[in-house]
PDB file of N, CA and C in Angstrom:
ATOM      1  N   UNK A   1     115.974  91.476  86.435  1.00  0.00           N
ATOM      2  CA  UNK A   1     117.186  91.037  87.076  1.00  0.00           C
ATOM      3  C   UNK A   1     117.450  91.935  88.282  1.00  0.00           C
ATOM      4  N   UNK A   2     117.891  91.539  89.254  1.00  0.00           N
ATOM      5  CA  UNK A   2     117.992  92.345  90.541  1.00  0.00           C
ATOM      6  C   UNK A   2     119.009  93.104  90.404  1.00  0.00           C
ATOM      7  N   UNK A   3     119.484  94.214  90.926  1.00  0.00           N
ATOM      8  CA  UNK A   3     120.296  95.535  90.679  1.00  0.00           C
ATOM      9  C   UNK A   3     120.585  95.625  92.495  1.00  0.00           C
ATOM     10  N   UNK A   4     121.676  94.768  92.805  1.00  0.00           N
ATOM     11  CA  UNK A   4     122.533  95.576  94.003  1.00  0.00           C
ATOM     12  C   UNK A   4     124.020  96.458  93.816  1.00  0.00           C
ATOM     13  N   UNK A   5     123.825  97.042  93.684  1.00  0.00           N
ATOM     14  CA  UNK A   5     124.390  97.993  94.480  1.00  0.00           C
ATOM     15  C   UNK A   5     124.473  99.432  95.064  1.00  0.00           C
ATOM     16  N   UNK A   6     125.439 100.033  95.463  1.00  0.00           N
ATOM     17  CA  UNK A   6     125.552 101.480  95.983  1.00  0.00           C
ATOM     18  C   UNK A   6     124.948 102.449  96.133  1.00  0.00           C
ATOM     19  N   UNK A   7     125.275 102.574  95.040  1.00  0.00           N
ATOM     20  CA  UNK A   7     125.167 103.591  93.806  1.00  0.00           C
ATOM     21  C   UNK A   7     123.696 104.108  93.002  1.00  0.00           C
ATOM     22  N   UNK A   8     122.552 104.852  92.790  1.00  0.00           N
ATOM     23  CA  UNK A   8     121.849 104.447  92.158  1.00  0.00           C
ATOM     24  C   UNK A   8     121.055 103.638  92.393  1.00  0.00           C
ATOM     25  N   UNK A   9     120.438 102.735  93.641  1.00  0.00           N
ATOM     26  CA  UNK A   9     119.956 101.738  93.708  1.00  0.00           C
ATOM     27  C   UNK A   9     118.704 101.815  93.403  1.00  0.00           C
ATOM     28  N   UNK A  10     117.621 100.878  93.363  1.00  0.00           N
ATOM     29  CA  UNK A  10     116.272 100.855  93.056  1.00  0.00           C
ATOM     30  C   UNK A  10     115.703 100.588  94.515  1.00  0.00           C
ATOM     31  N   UNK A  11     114.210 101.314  94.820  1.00  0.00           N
ATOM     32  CA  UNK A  11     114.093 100.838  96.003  1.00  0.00           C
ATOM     33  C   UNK A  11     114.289  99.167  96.621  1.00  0.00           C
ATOM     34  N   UNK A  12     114.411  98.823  97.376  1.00  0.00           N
ATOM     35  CA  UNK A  12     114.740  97.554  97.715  1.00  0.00           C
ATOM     36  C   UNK A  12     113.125  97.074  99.000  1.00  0.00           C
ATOM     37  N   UNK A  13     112.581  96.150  98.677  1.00  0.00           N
ATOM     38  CA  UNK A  13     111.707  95.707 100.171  1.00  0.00           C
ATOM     39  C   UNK A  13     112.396  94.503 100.149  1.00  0.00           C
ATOM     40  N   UNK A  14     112.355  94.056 101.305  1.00  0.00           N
ATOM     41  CA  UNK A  14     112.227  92.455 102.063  1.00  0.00           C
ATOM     42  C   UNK A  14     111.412  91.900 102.580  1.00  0.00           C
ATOM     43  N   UNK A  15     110.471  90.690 102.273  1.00  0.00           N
ATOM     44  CA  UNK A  15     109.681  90.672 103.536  1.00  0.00           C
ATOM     45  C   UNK A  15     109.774  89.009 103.559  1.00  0.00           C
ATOM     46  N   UNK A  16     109.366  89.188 104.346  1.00  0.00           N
ATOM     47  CA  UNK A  16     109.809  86.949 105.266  1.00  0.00           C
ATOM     48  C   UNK A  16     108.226  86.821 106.029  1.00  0.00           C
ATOM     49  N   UNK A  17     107.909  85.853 105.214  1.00  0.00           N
ATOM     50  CA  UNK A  17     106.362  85.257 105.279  1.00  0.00           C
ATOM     51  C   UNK A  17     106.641  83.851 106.022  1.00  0.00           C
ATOM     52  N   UNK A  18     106.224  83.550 107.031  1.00  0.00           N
ATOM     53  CA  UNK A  18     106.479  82.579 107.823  1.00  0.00           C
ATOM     54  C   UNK A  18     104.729  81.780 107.230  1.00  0.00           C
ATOM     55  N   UNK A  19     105.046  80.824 106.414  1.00  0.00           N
ATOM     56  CA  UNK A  19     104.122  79.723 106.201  1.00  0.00           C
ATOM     57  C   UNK A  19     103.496  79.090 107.137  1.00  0.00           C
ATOM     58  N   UNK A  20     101.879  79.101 107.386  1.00  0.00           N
ATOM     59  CA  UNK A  20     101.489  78.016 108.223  1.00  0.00           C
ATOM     60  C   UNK A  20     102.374  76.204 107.806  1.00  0.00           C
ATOM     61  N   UNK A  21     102.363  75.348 108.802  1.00  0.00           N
ATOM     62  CA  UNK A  21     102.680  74.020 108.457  1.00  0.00           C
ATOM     63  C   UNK A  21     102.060  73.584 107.394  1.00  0.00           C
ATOM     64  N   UNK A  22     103.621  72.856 106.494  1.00  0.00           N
ATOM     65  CA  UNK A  22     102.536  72.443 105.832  1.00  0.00           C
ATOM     66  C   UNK A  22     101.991  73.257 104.188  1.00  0.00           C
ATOM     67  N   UNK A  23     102.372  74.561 104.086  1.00  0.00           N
ATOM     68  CA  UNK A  23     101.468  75.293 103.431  1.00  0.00           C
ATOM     69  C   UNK A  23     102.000  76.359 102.654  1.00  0.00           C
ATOM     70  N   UNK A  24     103.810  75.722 102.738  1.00  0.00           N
ATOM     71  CA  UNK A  24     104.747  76.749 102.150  1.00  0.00           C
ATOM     72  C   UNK A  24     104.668  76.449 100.640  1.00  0.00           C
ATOM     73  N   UNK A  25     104.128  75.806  99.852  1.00  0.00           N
ATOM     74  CA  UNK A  25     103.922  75.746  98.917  1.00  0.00           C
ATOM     75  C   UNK A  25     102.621  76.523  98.035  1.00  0.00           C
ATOM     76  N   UNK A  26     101.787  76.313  98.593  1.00  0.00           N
ATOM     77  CA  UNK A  26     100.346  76.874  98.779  1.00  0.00           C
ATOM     78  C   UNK A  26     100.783  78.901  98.789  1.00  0.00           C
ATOM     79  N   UNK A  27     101.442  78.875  99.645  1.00  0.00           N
ATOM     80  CA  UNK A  27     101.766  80.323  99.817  1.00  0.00           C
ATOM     81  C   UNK A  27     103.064  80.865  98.376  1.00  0.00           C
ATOM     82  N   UNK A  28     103.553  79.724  98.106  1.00  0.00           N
ATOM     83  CA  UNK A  28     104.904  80.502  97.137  1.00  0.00           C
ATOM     84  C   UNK A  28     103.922  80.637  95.788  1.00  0.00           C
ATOM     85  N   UNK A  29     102.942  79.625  95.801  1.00  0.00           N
ATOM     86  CA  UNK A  29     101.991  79.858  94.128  1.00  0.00           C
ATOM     87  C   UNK A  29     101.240  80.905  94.313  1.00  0.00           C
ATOM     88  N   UNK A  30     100.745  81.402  95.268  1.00  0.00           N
ATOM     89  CA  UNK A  30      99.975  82.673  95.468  1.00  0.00           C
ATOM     90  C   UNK A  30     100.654  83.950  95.205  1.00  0.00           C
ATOM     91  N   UNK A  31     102.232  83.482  95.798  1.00  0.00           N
ATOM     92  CA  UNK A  31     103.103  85.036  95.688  1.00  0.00           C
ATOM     93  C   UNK A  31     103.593  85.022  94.423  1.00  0.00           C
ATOM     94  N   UNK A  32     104.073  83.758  94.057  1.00  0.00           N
ATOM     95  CA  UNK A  32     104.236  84.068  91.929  1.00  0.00           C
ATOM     96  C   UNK A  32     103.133  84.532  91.212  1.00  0.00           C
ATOM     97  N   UNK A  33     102.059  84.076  91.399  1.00  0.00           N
ATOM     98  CA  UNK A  33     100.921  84.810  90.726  1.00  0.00           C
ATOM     99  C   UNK A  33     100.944  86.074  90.895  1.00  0.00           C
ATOM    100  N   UNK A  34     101.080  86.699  92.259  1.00  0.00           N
ATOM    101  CA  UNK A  34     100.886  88.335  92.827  1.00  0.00           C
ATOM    102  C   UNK A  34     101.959  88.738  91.774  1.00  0.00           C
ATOM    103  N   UNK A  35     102.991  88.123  91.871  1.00  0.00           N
ATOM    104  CA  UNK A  35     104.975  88.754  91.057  1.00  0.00           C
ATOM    105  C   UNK A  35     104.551  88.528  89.981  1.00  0.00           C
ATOM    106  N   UNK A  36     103.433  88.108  89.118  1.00  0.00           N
ATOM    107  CA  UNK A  36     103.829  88.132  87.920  1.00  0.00           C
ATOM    108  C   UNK A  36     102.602  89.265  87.458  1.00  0.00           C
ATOM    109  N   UNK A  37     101.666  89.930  88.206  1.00  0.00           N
ATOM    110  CA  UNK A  37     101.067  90.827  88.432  1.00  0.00           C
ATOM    111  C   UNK A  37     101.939  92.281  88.605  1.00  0.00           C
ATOM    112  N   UNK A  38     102.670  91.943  89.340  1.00  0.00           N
ATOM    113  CA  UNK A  38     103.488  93.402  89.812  1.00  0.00           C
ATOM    114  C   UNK A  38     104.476  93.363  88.896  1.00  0.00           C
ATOM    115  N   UNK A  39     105.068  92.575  88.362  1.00  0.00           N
ATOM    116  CA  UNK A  39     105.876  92.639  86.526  1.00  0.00           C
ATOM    117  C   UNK A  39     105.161  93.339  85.879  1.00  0.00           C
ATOM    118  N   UNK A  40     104.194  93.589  85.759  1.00  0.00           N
ATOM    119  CA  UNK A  40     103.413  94.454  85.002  1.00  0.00           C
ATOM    120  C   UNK A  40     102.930  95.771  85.206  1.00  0.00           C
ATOM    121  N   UNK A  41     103.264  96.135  86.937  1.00  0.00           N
ATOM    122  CA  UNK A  41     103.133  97.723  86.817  1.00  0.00           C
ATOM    123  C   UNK A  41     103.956  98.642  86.830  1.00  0.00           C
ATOM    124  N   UNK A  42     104.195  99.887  86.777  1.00  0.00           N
ATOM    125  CA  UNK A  42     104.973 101.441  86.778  1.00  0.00           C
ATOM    126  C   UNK A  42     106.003 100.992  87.551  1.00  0.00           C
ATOM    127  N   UNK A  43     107.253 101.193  87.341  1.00  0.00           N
ATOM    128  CA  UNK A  43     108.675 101.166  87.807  1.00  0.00           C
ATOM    129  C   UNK A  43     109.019  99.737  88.128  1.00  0.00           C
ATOM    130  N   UNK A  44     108.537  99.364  88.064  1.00  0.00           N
ATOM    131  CA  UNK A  44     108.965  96.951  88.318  1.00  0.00           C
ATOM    132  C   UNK A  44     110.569  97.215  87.711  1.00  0.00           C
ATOM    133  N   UNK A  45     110.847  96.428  88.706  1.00  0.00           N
ATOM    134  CA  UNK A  45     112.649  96.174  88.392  1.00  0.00           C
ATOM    135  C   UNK A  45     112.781  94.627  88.561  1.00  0.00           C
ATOM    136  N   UNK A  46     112.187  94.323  89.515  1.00  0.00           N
ATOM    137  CA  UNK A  46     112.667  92.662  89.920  1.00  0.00           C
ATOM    138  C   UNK A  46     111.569  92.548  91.218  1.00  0.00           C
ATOM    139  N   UNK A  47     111.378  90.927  91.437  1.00  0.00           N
ATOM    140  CA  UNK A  47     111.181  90.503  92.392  1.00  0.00           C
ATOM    141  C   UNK A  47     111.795  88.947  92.327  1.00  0.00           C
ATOM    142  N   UNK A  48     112.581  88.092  93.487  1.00  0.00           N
ATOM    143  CA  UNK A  48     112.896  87.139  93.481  1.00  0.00           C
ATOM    144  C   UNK A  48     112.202  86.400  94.862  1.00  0.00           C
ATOM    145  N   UNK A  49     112.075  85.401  94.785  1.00  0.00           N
ATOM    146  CA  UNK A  49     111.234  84.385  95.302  1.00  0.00           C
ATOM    147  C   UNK A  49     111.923  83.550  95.974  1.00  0.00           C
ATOM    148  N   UNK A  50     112.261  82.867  97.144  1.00  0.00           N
ATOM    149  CA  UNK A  50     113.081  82.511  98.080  1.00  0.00           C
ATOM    150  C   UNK A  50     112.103  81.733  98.842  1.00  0.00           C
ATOM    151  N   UNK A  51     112.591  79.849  98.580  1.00  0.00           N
ATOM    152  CA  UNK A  51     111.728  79.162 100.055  1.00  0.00           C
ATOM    153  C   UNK A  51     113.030  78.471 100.630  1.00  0.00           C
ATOM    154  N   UNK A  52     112.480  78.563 101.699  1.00  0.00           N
ATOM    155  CA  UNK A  52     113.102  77.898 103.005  1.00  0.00           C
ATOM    156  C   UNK A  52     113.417  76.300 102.805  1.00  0.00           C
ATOM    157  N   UNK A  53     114.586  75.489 103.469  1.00  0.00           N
ATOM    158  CA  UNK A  53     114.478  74.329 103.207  1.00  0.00           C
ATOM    159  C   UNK A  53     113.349  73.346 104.174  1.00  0.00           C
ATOM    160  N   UNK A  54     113.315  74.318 105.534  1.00  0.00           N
ATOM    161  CA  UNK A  54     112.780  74.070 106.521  1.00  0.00           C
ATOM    162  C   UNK A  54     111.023  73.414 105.785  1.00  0.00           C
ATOM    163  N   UNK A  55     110.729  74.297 104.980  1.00  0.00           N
ATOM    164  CA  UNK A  55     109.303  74.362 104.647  1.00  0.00           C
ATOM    165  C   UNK A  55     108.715  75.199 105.204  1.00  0.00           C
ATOM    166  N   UNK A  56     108.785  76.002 105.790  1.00  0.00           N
ATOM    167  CA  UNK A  56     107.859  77.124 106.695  1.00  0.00           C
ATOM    168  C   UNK A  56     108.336  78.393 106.137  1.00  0.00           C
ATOM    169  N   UNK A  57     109.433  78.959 105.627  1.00  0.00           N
ATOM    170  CA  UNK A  57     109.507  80.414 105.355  1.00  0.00           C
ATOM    171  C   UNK A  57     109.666  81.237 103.777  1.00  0.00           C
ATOM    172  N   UNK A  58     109.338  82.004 103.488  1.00  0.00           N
ATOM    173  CA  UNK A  58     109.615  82.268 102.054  1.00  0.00           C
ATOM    174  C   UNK A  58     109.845  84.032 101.868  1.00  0.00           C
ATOM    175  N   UNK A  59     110.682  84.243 101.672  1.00  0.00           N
ATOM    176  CA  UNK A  59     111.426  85.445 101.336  1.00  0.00           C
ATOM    177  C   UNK A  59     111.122  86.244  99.976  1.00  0.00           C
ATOM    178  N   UNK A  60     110.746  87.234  99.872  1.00  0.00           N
ATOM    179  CA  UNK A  60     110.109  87.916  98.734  1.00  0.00           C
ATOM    180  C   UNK A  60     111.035  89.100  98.728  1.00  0.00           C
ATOM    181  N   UNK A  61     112.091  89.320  97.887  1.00  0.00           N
ATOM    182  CA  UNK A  61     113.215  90.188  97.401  1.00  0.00           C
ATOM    183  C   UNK A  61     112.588  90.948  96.510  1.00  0.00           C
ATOM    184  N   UNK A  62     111.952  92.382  96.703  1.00  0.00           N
ATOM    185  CA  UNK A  62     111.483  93.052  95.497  1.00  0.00           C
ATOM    186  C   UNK A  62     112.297  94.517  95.238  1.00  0.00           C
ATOM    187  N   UNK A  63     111.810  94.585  93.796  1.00  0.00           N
ATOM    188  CA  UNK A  63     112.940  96.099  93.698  1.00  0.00           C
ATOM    189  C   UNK A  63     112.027  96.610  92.560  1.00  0.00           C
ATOM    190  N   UNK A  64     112.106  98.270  92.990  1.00  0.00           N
ATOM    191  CA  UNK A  64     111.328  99.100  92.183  1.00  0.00           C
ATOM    192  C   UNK A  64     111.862 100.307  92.060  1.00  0.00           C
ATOM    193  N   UNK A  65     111.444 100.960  90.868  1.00  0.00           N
ATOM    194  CA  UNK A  65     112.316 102.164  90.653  1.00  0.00           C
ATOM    195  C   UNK A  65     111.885 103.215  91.722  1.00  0.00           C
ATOM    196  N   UNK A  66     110.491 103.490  92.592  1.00  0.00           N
ATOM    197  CA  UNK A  66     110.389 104.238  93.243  1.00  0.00           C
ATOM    198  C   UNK A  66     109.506 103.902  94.419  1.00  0.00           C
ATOM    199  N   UNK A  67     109.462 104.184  95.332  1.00  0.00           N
ATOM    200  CA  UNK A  67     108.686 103.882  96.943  1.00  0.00           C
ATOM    201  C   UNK A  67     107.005 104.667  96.500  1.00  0.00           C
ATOM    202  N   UNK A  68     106.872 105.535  95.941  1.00  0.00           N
ATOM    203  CA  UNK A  68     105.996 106.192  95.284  1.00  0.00           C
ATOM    204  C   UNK A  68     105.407 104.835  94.476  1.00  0.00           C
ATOM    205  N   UNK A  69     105.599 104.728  93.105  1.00  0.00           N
ATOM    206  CA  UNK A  69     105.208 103.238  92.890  1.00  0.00           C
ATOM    207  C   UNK A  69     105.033 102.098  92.906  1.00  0.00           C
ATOM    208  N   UNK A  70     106.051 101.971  94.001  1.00  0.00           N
ATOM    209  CA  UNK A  70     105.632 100.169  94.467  1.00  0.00           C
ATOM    210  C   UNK A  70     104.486 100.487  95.251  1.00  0.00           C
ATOM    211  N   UNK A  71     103.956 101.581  96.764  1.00  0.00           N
ATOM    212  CA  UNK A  71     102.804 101.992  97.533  1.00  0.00           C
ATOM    213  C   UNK A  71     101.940 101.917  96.346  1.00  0.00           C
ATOM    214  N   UNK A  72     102.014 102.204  95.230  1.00  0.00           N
ATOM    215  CA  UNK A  72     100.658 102.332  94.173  1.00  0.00           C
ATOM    216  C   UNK A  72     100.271 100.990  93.785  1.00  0.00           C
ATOM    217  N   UNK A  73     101.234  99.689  93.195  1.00  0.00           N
ATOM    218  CA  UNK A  73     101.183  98.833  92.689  1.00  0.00           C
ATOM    219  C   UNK A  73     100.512  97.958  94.054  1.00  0.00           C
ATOM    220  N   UNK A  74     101.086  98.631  95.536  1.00  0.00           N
ATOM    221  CA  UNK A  74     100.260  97.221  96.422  1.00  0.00           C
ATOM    222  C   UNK A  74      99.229  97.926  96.632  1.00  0.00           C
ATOM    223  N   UNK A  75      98.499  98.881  96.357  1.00  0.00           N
ATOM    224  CA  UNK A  75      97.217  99.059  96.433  1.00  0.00           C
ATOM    225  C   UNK A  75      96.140  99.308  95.629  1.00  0.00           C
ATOM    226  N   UNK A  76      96.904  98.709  94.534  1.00  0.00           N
ATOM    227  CA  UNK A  76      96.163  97.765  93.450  1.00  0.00           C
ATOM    228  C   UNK A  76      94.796  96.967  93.730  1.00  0.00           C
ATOM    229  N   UNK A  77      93.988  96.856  93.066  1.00  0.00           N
ATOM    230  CA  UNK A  77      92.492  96.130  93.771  1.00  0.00           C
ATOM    231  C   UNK A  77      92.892  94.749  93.266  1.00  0.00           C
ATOM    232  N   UNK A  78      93.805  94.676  92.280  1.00  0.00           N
ATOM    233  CA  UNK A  78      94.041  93.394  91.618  1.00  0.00           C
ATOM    234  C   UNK A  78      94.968  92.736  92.762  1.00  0.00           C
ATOM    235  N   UNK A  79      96.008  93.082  93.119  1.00  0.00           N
ATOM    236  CA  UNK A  79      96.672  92.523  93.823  1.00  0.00           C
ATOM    237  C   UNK A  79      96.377  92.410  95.654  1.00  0.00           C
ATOM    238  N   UNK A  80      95.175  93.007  95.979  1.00  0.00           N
ATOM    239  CA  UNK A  80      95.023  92.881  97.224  1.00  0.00           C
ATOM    240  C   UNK A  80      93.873  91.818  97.082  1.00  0.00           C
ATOM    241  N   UNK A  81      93.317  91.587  95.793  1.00  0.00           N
ATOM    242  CA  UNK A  81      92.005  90.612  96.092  1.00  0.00           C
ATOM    243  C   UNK A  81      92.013  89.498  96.893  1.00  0.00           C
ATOM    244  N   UNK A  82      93.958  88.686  96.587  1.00  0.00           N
ATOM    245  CA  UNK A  82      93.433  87.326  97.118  1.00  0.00           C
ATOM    246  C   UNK A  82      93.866  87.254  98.700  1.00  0.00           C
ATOM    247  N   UNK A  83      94.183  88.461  99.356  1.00  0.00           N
ATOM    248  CA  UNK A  83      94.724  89.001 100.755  1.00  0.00           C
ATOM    249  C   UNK A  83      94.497  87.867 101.659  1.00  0.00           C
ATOM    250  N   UNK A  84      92.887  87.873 101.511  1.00  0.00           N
ATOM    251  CA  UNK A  84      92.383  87.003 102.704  1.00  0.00           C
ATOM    252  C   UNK A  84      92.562  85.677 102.417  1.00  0.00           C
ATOM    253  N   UNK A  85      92.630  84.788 101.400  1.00  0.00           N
ATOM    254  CA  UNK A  85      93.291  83.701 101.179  1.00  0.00           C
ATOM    255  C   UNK A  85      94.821  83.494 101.494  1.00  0.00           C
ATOM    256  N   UNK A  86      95.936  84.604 101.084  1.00  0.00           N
ATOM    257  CA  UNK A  86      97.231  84.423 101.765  1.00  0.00           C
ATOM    258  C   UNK A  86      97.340  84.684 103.469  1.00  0.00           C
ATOM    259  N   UNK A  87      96.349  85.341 104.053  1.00  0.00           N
ATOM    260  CA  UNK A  87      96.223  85.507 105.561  1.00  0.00           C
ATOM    261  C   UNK A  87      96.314  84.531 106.219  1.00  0.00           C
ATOM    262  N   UNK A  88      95.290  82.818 105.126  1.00  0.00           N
ATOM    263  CA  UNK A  88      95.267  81.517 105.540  1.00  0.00           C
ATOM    264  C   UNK A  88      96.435  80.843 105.842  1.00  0.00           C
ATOM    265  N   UNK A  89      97.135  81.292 104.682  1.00  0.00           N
ATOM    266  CA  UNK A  89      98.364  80.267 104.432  1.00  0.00           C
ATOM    267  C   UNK A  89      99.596  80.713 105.568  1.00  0.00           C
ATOM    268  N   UNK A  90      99.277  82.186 106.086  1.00  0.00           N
ATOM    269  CA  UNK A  90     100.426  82.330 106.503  1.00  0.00           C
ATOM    270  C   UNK A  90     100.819  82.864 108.011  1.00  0.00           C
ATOM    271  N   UNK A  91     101.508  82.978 109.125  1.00  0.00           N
ATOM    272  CA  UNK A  91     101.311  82.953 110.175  1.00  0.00           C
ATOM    273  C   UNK A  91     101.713  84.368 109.954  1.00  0.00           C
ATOM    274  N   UNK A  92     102.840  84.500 109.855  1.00  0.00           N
ATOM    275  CA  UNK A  92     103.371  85.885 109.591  1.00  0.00           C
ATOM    276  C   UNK A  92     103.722  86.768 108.828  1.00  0.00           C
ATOM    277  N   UNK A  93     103.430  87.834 108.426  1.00  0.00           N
ATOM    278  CA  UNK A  93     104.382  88.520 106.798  1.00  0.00           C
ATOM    279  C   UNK A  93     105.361  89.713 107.672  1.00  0.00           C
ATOM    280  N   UNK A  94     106.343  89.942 107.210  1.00  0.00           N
ATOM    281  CA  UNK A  94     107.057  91.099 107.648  1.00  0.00           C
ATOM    282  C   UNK A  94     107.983  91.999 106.211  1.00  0.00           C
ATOM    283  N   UNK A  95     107.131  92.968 105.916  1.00  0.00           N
ATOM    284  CA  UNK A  95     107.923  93.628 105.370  1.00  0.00           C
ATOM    285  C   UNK A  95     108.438  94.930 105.854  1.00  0.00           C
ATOM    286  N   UNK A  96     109.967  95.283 105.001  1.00  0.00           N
ATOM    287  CA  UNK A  96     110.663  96.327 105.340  1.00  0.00           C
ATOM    288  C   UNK A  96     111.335  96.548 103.885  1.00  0.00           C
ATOM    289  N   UNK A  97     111.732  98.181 103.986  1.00  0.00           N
ATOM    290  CA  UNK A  97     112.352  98.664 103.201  1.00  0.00           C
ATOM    291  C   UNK A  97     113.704  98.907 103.387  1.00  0.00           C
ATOM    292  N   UNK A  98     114.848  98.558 102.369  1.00  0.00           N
ATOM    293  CA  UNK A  98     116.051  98.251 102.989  1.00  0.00           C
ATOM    294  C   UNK A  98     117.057  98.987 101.480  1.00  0.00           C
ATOM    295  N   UNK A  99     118.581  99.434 102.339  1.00  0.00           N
ATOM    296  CA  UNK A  99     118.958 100.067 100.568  1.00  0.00           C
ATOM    297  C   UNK A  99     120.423  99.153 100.713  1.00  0.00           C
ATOM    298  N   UNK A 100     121.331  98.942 100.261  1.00  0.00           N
ATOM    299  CA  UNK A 100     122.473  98.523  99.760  1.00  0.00           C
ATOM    300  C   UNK A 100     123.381  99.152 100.422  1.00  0.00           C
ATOM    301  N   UNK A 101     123.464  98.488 101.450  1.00  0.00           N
ATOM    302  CA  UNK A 101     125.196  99.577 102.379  1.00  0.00           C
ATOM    303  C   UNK A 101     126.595  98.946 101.719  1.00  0.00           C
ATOM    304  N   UNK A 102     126.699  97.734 101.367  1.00  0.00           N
ATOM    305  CA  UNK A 102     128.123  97.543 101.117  1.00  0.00           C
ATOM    306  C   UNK A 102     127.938  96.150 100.412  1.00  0.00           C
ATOM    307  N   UNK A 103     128.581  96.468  99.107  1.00  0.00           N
ATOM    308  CA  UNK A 103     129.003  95.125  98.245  1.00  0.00           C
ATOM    309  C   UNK A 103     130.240  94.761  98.122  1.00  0.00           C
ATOM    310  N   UNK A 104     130.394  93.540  98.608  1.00  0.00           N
ATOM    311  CA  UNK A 104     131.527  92.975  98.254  1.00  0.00           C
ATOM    312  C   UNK A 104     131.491  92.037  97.360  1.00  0.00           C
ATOM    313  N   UNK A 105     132.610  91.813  96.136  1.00  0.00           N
ATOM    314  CA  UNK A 105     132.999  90.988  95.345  1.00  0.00           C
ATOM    315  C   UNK A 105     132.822  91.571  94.140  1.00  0.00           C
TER     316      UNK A 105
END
């Protein structure tokens, strides 16, 4: 379950994968497979999965207990294998690391 807030937070990444046409589907089964891979290593807190209505973009919300172990979990041999197959699907990936400045509600 995802953990925002303040206080305590877990590391947070974002990253926004701009789908070739066409191929945002193709790309979200590749990244559930990867997420249900990274459920399984050292500090996993959450990852949530986000497509676009457009069809072209998909948002990957991940959270881990440490920046130390998520760098370990993506350089995993398991999880970089299918790299060059998601390279196909996708025009762009952008990730960043981001923390919780202000919750409201």
């Amino acid at each position: 379950m995802p953990q925002i807030r303040t206080e305590q937070q877990p590391v947070t990444q974002i990253t926004v994968v701009e789908a070739e046409p066409g191929k945002q589907g193709q790309a979200l089964d590749l990244m559930t497979q990867r997420a249900e891979f990274m459920a399984r290593q050292p500090g996993f807190v959450s990852i949530s999965l986000h497509r676009s209505l457009d069809g072209r973009r998909i948002v990957n919300y991940v959270q881990w207990e440490s920046r130390d172990l998520l760098a370990a979990a993506h350089r995993s041999p398991e999880f970089r294998k299918e790299w060059g197959e998601f390279d196909e699907l996708a025009d762009d990936i952008d990730p960043h690391l981001y923390e919780v400045a202000r919750v409201v509600g």
